[in-house]
C-alpha atoms as a PDB file:
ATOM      1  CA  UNK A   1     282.923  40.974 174.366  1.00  0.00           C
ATOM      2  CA  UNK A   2     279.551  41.804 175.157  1.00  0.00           C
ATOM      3  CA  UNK A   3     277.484  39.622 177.363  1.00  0.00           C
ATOM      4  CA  UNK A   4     274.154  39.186 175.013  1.00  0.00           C
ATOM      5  CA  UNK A   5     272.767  36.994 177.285  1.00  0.00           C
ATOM      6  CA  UNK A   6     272.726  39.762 179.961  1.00  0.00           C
ATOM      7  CA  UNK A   7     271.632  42.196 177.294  1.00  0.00           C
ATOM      8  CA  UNK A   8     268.581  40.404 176.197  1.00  0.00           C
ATOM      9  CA  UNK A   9     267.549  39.914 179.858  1.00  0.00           C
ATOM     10  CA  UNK A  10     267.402  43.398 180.333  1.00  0.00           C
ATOM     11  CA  UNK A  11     265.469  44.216 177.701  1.00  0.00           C
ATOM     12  CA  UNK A  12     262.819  41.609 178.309  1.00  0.00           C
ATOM     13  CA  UNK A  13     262.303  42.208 182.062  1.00  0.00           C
ATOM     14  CA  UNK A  14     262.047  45.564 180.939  1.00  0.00           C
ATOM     15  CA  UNK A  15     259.107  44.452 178.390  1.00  0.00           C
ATOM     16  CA  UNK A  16     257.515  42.822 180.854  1.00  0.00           C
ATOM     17  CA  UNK A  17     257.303  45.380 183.191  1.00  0.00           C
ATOM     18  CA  UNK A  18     255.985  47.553 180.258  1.00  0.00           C
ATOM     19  CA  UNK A  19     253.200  45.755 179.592  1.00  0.00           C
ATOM     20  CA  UNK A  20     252.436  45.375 183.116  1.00  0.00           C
ATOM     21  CA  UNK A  21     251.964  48.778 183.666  1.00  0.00           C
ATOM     22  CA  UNK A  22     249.901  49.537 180.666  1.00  0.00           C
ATOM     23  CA  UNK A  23     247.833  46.617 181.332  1.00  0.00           C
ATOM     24  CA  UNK A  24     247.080  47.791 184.686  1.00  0.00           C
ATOM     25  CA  UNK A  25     246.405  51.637 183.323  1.00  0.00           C
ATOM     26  CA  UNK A  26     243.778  49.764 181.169  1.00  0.00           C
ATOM     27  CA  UNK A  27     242.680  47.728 183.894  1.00  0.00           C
ATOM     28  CA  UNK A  28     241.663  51.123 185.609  1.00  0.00           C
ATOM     29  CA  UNK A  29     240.215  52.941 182.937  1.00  0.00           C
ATOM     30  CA  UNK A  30     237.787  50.245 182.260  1.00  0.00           C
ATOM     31  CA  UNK A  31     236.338  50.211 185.855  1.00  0.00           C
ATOM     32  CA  UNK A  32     236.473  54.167 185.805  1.00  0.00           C
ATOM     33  CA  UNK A  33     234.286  53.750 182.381  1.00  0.00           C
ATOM     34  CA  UNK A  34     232.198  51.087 183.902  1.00  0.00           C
ATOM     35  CA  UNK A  35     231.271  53.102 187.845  1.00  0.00           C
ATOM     36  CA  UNK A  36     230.851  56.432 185.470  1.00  0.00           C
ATOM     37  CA  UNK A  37     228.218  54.477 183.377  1.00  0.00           C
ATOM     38  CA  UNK A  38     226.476  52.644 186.721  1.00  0.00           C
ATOM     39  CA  UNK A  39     226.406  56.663 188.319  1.00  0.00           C
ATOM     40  CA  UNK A  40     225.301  58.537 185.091  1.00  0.00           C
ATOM     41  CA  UNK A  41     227.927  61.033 185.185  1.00  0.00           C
ATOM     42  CA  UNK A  42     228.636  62.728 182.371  1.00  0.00           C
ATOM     43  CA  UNK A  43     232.265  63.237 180.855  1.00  0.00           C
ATOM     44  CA  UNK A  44     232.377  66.823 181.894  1.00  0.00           C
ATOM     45  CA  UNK A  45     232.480  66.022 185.575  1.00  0.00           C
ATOM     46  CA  UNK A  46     235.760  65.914 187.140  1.00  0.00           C
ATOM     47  CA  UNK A  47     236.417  62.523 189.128  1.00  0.00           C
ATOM     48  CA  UNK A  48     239.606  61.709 191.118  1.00  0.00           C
ATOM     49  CA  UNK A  49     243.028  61.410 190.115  1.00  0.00           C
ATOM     50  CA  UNK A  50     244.716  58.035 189.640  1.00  0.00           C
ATOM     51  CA  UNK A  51     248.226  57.435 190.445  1.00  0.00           C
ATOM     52  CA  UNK A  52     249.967  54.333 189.164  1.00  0.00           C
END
């Protein structure tokens, strides 16, 4: 018999982790948004890139 318990752990640590990450992918975009718009550069100019 399966162990659902087990299962259903899985699958939310897995969700949690998830939303971590995208959270944190927003996180940075916003303060990448927010330094471009304090430096006036434009979207054409190449800035560095982010590894999560």
């Amino acid at each position: 018999m399966p162990d659902y318990k087990e299962m259903y752990l899985i699958m939310v640590r897995a969700t949690e982790k998830a939303l971590r990450i995208l959270i944190e992918a927003q996180q940075t975009c916003e303060e990448l948004a927010m330094a471009e718009d304090e430096t006036g550069r434009t979207d054409g100019e190449k800035s560095e890139s982010i590894t999560i």
